[in-house]
N, C-alpha and C. Protein backbone atom coordinates (compact mmCIF):
# COMPACT_ATOMS: atom_id res chain seq x y z
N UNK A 1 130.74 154.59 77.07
CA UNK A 1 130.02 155.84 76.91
C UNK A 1 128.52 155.59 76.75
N UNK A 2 128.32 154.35 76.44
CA UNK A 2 126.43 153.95 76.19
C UNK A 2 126.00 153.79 77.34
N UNK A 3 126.54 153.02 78.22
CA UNK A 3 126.11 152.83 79.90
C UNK A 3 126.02 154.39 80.14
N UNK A 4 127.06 155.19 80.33
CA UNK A 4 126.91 156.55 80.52
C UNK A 4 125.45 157.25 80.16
N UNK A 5 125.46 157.26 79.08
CA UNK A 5 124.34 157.98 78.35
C UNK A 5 122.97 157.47 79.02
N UNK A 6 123.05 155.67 78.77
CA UNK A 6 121.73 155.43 78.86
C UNK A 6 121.00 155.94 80.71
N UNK A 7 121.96 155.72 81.39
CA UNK A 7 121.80 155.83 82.77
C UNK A 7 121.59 157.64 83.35
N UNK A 8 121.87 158.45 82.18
CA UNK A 8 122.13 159.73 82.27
C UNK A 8 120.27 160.15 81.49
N UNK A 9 120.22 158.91 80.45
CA UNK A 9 118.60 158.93 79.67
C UNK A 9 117.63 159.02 81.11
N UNK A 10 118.00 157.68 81.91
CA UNK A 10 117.28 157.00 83.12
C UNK A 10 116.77 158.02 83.85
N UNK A 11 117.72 158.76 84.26
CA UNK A 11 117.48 159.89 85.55
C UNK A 11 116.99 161.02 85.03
N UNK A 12 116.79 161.91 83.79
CA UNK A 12 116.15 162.40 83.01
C UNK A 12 114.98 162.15 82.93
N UNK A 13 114.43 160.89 82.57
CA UNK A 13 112.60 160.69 82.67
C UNK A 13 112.26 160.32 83.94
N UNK A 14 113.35 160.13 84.77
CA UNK A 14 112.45 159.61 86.21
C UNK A 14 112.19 160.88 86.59
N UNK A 15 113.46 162.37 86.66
CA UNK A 15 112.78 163.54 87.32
C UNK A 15 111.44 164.10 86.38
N UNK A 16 111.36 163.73 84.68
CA UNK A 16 110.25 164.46 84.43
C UNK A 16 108.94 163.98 84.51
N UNK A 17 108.71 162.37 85.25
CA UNK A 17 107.74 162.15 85.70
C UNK A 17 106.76 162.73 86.42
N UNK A 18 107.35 163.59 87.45
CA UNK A 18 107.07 164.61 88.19
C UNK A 18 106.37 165.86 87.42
N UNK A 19 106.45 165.95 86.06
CA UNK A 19 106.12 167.57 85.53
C UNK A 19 104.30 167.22 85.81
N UNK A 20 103.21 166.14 84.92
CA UNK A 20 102.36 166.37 85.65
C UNK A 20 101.93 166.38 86.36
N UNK A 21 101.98 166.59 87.64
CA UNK A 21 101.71 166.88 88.71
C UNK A 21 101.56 168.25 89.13
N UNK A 22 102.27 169.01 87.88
CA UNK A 22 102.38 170.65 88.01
C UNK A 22 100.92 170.80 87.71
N UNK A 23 100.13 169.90 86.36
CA UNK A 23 99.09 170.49 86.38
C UNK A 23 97.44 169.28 86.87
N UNK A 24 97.84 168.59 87.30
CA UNK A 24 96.84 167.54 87.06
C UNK A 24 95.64 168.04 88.60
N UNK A 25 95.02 167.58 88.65
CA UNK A 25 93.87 168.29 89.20
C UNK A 25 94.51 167.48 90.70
N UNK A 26 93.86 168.32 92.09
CA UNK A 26 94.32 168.37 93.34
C UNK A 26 93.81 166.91 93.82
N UNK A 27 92.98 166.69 93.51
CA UNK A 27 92.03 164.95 93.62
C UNK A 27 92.78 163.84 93.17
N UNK A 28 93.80 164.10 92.25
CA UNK A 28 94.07 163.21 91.61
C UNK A 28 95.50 163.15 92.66
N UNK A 29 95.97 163.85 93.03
CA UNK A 29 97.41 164.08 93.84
C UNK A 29 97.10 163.47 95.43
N UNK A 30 95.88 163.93 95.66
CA UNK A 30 95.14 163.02 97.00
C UNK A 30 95.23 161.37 96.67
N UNK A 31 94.47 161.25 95.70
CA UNK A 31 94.08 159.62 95.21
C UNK A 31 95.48 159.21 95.09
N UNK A 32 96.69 159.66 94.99
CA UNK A 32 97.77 158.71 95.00
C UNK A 32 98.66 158.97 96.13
N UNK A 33 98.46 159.88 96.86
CA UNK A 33 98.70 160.16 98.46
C UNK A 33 97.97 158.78 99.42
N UNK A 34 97.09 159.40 98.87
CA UNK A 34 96.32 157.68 99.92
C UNK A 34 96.96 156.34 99.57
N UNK A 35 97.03 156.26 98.10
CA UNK A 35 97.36 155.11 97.53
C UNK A 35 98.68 154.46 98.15
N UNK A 36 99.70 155.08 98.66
CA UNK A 36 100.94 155.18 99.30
C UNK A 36 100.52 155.02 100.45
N UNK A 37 99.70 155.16 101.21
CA UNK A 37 99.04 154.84 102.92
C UNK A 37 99.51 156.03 103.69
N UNK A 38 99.59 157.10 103.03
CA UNK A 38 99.92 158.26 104.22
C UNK A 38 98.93 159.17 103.83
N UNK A 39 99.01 159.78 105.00
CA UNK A 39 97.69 161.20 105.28
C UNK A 39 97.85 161.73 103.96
N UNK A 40 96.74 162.25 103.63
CA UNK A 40 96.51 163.27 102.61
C UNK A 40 97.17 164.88 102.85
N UNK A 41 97.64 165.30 101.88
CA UNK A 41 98.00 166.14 102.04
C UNK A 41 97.28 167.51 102.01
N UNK A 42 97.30 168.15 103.11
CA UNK A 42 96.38 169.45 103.40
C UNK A 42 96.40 169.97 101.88
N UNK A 43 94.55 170.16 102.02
CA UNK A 43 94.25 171.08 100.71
C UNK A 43 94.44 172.56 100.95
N UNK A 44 95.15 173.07 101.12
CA UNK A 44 95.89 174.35 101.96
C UNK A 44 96.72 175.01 100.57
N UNK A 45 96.92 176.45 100.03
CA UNK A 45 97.32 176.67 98.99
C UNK A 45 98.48 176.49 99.21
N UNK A 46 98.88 176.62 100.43
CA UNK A 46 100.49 176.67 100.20
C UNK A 46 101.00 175.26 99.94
N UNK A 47 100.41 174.08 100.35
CA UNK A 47 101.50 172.79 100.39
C UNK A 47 100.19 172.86 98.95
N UNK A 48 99.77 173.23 97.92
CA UNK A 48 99.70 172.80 96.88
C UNK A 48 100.60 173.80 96.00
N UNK A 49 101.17 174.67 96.52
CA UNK A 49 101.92 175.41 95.93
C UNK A 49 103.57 175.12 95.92
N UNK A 50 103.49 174.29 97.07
CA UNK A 50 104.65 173.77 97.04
C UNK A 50 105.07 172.88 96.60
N UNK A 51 104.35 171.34 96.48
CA UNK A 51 104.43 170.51 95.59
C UNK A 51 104.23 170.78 94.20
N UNK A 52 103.60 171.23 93.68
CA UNK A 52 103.92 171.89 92.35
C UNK A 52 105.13 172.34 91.77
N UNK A 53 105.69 173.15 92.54
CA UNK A 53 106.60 174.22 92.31
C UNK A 53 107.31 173.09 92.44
N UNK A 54 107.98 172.50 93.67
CA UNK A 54 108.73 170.78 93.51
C UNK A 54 108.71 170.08 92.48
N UNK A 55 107.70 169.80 91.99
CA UNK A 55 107.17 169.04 90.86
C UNK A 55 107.87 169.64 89.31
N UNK A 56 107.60 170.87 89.43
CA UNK A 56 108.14 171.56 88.28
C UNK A 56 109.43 171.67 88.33
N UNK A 57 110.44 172.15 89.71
CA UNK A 57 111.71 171.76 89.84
C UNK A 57 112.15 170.50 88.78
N UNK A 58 111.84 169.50 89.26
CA UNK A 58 112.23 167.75 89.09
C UNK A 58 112.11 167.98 87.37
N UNK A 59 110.92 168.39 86.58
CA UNK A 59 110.95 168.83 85.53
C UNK A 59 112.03 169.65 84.55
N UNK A 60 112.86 170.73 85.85
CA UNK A 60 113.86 171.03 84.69
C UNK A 60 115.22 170.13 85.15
N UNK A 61 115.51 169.42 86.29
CA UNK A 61 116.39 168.76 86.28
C UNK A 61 116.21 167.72 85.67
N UNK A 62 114.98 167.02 85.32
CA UNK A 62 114.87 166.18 84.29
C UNK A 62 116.18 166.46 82.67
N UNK A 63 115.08 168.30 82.68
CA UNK A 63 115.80 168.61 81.50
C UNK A 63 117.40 169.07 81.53
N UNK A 64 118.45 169.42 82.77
CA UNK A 64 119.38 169.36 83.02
C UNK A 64 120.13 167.95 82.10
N UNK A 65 119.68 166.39 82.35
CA UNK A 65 119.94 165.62 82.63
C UNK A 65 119.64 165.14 80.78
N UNK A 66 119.02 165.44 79.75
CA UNK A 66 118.96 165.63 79.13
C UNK A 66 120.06 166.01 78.30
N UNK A 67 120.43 167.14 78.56
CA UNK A 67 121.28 168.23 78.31
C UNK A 67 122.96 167.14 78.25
N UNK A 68 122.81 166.86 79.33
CA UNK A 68 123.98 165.97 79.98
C UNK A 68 124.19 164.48 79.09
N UNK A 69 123.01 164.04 78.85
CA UNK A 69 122.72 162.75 78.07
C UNK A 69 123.10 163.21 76.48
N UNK A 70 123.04 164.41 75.88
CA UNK A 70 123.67 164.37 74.78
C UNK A 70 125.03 164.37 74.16
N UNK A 71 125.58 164.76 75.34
CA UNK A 71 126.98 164.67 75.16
C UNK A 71 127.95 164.68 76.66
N UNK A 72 127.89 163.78 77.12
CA UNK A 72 128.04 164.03 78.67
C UNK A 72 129.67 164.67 78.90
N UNK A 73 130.37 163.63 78.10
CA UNK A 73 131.97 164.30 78.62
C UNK A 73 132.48 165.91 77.59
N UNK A 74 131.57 166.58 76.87
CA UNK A 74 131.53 168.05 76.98
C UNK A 74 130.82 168.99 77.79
N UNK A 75 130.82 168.34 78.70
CA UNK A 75 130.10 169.60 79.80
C UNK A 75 130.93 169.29 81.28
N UNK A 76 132.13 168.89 81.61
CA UNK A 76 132.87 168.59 82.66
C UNK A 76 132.74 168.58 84.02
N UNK A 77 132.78 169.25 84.74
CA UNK A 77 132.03 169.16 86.05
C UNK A 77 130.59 169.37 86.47
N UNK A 78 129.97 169.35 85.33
CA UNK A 78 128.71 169.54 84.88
C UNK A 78 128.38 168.09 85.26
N UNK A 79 128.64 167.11 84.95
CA UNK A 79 128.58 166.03 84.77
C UNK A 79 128.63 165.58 86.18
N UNK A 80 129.83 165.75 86.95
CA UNK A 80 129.79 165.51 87.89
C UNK A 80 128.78 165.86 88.93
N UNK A 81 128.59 167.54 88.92
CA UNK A 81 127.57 167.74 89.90
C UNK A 81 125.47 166.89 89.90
N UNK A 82 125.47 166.47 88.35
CA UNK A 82 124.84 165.41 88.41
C UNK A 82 125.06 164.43 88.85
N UNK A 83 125.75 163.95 88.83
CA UNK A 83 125.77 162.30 89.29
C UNK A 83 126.02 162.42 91.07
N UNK A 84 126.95 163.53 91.51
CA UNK A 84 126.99 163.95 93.28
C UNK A 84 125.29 163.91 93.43
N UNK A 85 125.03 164.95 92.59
CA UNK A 85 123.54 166.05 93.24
C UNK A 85 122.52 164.59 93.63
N UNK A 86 122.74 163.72 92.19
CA UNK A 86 121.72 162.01 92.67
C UNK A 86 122.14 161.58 93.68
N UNK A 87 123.20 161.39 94.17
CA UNK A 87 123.16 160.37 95.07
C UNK A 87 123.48 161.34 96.75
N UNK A 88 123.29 162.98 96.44
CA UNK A 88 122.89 163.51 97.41
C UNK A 88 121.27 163.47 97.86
N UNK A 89 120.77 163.52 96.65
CA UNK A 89 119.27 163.08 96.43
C UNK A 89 118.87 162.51 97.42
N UNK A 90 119.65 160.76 96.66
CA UNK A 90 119.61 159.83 97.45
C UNK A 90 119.42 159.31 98.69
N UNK A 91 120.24 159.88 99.56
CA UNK A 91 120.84 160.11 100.61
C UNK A 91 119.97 161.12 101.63
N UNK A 92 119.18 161.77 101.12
CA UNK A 92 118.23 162.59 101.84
C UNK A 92 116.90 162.16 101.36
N UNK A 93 116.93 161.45 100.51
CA UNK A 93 115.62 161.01 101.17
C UNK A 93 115.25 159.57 101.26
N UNK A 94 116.59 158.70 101.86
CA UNK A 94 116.32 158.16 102.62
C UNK A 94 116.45 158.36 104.08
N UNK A 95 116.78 159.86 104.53
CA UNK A 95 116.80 159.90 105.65
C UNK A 95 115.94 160.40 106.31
N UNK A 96 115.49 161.80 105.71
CA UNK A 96 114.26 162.12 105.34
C UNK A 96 112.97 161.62 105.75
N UNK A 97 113.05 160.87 104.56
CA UNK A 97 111.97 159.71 104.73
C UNK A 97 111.99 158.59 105.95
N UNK A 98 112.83 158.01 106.20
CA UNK A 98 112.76 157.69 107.86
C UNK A 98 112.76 158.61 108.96
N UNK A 99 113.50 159.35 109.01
CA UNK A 99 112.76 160.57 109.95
C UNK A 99 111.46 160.79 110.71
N UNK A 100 111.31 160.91 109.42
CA UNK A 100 109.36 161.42 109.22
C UNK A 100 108.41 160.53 109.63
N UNK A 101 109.10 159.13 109.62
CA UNK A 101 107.61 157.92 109.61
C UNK A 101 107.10 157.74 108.50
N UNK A 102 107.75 158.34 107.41
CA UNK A 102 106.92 157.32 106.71
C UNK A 102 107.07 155.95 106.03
N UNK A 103 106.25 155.63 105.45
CA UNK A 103 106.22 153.79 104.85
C UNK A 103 107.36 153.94 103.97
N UNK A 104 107.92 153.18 104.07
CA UNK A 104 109.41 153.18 103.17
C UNK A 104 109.14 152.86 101.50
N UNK A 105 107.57 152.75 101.08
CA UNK A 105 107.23 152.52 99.89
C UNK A 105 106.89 154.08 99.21
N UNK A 106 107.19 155.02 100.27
CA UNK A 106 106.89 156.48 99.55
C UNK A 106 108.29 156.79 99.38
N UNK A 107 109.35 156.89 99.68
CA UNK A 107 110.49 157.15 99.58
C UNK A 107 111.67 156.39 98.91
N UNK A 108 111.92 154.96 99.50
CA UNK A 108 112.96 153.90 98.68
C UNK A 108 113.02 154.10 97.33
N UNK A 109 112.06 154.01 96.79
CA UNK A 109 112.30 154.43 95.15
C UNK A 109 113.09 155.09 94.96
N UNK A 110 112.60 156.37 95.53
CA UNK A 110 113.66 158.09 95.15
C UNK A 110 115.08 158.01 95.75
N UNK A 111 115.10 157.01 96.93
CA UNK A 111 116.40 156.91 97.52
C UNK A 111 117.24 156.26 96.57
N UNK A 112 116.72 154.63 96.20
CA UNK A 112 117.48 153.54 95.84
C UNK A 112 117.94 154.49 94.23
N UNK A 113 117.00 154.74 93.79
CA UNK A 113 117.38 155.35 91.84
C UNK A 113 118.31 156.38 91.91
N UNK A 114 118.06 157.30 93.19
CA UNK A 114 119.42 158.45 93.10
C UNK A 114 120.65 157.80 93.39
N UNK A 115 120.85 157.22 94.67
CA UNK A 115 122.24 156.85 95.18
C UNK A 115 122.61 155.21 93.82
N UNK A 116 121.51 154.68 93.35
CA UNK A 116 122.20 154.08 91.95
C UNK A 116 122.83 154.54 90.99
N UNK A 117 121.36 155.43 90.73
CA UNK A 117 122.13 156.19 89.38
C UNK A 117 123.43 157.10 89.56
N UNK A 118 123.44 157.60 90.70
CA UNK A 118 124.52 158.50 90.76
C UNK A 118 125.80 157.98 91.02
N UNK A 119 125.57 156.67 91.58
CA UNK A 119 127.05 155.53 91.53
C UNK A 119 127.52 155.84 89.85
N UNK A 120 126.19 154.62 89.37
CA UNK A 120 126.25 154.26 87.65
C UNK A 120 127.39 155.69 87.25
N UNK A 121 126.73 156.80 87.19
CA UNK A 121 127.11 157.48 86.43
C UNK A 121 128.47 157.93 86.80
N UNK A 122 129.00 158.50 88.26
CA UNK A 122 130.26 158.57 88.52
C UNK A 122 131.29 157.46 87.80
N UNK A 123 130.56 155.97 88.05
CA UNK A 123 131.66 154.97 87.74
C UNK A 123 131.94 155.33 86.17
N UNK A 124 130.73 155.50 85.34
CA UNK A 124 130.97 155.41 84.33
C UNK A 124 131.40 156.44 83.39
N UNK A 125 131.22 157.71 84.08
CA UNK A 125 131.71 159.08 84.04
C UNK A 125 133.31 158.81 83.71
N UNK A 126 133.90 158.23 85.12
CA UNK A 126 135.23 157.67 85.20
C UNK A 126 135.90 156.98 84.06
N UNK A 127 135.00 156.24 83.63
CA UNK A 127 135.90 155.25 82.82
C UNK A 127 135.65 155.66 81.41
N UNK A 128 134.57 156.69 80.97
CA UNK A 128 134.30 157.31 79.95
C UNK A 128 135.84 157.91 79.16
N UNK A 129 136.34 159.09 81.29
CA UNK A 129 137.51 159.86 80.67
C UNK A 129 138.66 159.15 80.38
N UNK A 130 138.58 157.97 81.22
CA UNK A 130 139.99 157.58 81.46
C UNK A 130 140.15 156.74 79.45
N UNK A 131 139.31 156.30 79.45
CA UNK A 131 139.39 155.99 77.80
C UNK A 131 139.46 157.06 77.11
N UNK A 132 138.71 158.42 77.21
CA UNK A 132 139.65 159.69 76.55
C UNK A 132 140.83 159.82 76.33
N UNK A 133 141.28 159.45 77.71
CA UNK A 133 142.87 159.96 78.06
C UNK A 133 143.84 159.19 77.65
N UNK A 134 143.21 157.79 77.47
CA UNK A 134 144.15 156.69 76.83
C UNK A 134 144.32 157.11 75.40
């Protein structure tokens, strides 16, 4: 149940990494756009309205994941659709992200940590209940 938790902690601060970005100034979201080697992203309200709003998403699934980390095997398929939803994550954006062209150093991260964590947690989801049930 500690593997559980801690890996359920993991994916919790990786999505709320994302919250500043909801507010941090538009320069600063450029400067690490470049930093990654891809075009900057149009200063256009809408794709700053959209990454934001993204950004703030990732923020409450952070806090979903939270929620989940305090007591994971009382919330039942709850549980599950976390650990699917990561490694659906996963799974789209590594495809996603090849698709598109871009450098596999903007994407792999988000790929490799969802389709991990969302293993981690199924496996350990599993063996959480099956020790219930014993």
């Amino acid at each position: 149940m500690k593997g559980l938790k801690i890996a359920l902690w993991i994916a919790a601060i990786g999505c709320l990494t994302a919250v500043p970005f909801v507010i941090l100034p538009w320069a600063v979201v450029e400067n690490l756009v470049l930093w990654f080697g891809v075009e900057p992203i149009p200063n256009v309200p809408i794709a700053m309205y959209l990454f934001r709003v993204v950004c703030g998403i990732f923020g409450l699934i952070g806090i979903y994941f939270i929620i989940l980390a305090r007591n994971p095997l009382g919330y039942g398929p709850m549980l599950d659709l976390g650990a699917y939803g990561l490694i659906i994550f996963g799974l789209l954006s590594l495809l996603v992200g090849s698709n598109t062209g871009l450098p596999a150093i903007v994407y792999i991260g988000d790929a490799l940590s969802g389709l991990i964590l969302g293993t981690i947690i199924t496996l350990f989801s599993y063996k959480a209940r099956q020790a219930l049930n014993s």
